[in-house]
N, C-alpha and C. Protein backbone atom coordinates (compact mmCIF):
# COMPACT_ATOMS: atom_id res chain seq x y z
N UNK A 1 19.83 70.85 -106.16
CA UNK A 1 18.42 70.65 -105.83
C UNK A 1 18.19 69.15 -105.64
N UNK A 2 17.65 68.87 -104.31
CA UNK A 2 17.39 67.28 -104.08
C UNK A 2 15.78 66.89 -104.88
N UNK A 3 15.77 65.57 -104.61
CA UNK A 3 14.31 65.03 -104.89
C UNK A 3 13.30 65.61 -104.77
N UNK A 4 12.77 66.12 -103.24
CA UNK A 4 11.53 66.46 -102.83
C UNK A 4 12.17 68.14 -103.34
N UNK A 5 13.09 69.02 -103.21
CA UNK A 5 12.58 70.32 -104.01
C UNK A 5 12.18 70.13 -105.39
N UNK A 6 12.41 69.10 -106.01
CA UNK A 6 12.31 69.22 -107.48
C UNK A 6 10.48 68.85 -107.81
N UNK A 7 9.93 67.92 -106.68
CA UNK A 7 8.62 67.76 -106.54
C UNK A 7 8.23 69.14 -106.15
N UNK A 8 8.74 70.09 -104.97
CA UNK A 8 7.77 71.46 -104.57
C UNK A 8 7.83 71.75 -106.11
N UNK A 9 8.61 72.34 -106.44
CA UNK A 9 8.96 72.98 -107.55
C UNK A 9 7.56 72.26 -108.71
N UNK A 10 7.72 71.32 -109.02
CA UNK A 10 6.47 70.86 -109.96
C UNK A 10 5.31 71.50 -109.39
N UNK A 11 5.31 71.21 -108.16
CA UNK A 11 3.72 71.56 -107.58
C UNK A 11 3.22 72.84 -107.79
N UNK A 12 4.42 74.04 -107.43
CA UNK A 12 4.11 75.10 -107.31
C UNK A 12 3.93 75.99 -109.05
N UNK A 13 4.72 74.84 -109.86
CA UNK A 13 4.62 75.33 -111.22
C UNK A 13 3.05 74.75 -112.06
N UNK A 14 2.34 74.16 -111.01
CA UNK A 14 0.78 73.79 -111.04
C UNK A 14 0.08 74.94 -110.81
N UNK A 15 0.47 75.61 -109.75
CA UNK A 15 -0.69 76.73 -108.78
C UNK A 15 -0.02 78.20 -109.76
N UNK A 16 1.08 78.27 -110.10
CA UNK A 16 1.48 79.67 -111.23
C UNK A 16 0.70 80.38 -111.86
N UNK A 17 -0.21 78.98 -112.67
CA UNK A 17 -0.62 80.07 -113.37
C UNK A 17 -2.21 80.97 -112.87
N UNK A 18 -2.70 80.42 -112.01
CA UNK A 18 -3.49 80.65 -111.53
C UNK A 18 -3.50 82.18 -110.53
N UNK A 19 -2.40 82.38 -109.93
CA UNK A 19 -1.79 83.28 -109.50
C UNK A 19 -1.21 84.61 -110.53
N UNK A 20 -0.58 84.00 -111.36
CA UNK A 20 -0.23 84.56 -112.84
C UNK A 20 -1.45 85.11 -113.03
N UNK A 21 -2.91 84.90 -113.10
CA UNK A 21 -4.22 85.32 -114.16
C UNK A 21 -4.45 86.74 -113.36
N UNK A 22 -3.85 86.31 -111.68
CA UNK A 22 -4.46 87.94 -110.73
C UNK A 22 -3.41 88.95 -110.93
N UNK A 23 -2.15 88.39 -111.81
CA UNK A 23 -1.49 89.59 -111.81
C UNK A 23 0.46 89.32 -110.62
N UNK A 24 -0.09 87.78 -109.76
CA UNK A 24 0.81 87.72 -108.61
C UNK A 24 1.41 86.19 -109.26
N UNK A 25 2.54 85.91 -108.43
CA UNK A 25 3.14 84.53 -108.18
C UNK A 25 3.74 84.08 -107.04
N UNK A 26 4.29 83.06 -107.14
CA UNK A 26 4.89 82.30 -106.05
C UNK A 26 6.02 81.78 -106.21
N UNK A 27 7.05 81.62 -105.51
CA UNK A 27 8.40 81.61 -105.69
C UNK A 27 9.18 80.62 -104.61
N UNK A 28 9.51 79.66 -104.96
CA UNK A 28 10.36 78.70 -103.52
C UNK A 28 11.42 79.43 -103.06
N UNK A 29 11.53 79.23 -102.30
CA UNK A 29 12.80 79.47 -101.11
C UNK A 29 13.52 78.54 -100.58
N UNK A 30 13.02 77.52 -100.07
CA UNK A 30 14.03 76.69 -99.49
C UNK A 30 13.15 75.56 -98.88
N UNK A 31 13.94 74.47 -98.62
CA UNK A 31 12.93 73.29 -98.06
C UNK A 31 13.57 72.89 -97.00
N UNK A 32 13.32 73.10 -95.85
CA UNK A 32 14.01 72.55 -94.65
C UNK A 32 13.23 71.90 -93.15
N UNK A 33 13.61 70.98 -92.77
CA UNK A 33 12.71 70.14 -91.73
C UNK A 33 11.93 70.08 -92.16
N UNK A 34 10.99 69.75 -92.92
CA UNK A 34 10.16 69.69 -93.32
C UNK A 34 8.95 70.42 -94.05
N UNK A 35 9.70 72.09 -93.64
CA UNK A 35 9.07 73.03 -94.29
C UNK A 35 9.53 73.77 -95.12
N UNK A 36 8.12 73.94 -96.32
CA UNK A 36 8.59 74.86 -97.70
C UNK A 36 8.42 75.74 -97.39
N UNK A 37 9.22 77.13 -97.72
CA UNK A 37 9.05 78.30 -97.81
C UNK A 37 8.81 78.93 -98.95
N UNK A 38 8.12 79.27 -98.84
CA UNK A 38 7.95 80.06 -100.19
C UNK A 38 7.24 82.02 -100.09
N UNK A 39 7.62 82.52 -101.10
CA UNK A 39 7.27 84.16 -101.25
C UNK A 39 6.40 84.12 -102.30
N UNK A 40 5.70 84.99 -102.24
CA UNK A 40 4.04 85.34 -102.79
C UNK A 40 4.46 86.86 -103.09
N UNK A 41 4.79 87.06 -104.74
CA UNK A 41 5.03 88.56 -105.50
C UNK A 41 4.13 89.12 -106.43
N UNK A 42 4.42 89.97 -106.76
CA UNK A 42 3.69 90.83 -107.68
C UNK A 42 2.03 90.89 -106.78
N UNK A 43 0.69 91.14 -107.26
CA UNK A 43 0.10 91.48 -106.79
C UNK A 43 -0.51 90.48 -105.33
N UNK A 44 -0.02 89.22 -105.47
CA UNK A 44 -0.03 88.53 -104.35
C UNK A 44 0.55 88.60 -103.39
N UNK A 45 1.57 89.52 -103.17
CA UNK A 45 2.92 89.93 -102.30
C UNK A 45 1.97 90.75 -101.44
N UNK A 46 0.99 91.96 -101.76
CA UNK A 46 0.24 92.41 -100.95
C UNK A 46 -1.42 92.29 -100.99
N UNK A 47 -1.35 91.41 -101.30
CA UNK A 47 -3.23 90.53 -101.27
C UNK A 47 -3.66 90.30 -100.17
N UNK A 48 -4.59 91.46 -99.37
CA UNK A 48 -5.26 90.76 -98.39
C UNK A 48 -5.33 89.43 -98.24
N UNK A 49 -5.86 88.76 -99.23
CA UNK A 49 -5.78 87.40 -99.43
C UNK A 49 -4.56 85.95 -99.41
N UNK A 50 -2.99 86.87 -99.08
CA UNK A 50 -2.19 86.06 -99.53
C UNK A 50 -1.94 84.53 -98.22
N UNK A 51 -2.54 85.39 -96.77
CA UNK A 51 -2.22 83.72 -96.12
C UNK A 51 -3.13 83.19 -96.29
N UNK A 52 -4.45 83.17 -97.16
CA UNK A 52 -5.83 82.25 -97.19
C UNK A 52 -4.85 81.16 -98.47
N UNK A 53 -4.25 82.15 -99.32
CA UNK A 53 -3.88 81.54 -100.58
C UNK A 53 -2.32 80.40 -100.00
N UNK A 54 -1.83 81.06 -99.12
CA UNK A 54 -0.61 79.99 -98.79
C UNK A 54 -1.53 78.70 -98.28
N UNK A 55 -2.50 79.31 -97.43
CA UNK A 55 -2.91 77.96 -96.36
C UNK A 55 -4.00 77.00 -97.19
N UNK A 56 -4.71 77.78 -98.37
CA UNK A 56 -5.89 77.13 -98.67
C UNK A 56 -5.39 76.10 -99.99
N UNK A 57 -4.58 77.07 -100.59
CA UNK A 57 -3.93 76.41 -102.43
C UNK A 57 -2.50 75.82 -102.36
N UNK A 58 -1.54 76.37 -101.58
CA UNK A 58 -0.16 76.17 -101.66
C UNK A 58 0.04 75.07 -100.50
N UNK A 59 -0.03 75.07 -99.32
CA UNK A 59 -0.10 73.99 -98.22
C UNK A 59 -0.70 72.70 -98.94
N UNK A 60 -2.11 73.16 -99.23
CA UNK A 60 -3.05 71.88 -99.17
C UNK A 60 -2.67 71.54 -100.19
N UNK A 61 -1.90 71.84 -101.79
CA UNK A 61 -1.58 70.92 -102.64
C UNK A 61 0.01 70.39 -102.26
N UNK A 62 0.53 70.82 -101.22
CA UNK A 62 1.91 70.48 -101.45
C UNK A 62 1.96 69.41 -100.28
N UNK A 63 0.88 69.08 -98.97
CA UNK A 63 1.04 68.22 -97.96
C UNK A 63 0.39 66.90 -99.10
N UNK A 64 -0.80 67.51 -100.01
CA UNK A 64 -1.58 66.20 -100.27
C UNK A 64 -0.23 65.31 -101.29
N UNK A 65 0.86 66.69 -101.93
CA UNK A 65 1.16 66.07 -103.56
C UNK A 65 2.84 65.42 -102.59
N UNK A 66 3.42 65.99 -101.78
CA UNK A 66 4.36 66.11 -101.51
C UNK A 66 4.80 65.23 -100.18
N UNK A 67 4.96 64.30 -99.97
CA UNK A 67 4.77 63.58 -98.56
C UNK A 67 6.34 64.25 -97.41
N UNK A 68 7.05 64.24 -98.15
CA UNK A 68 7.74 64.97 -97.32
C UNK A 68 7.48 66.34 -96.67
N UNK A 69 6.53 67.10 -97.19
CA UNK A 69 6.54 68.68 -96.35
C UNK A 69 5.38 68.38 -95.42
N UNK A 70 5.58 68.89 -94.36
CA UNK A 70 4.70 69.22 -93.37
C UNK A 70 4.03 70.22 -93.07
N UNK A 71 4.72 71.25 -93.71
CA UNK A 71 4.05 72.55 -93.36
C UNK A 71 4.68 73.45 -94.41
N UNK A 72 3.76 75.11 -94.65
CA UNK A 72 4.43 75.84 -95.88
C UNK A 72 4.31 77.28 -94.81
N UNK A 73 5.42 77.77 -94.96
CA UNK A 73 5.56 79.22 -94.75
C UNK A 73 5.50 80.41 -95.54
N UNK A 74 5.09 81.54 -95.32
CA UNK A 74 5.21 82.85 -96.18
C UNK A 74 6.24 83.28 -95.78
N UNK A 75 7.38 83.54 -96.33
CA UNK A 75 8.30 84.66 -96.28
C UNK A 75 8.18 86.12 -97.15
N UNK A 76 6.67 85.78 -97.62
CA UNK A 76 6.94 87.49 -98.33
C UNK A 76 6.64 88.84 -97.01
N UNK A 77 7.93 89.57 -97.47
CA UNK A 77 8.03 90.96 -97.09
C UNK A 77 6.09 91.40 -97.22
N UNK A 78 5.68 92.25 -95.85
CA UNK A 78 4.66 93.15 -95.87
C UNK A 78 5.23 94.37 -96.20
């Protein structure tokens, strides 16, 4: 694990528990060109809500906290 995953990784262990309280979480995948991937499980895996939650909570804390990512992807399975 390099530098900047070890920063996603902090970030996303910020937004957990919050996700954790609905029952769902979030999980890294991989960091490449510039983009994090990450999967959205348990009840967030099928949350109407889950690309408001990538784009609104997970993006926007990881472009503001993280200078290397540019962008965050969902890879969770529908």
């Amino acid at each position: 694990m390099n530098e900047t995953e070890a920063k996603i990784i902090e970030v996303l262990n910020k937004i957990k528990p919050f996700l954790n309280n609905d029952g769902g979480d979030v999980e890294f995948v991989k960091f490449e060109d510039g983009v994090c991937y990450v999967k959205l499980t348990g009840a967030c895996a099928g949350c109407m809500f889950a690309d408001m939650t990538i784009q609104n909570t997970v993006e926007e804390l990881l472009l503001a906290e993280v200078p290397e990512v540019i962008a965050v992807e969902n890879v969770t399975e529908a």
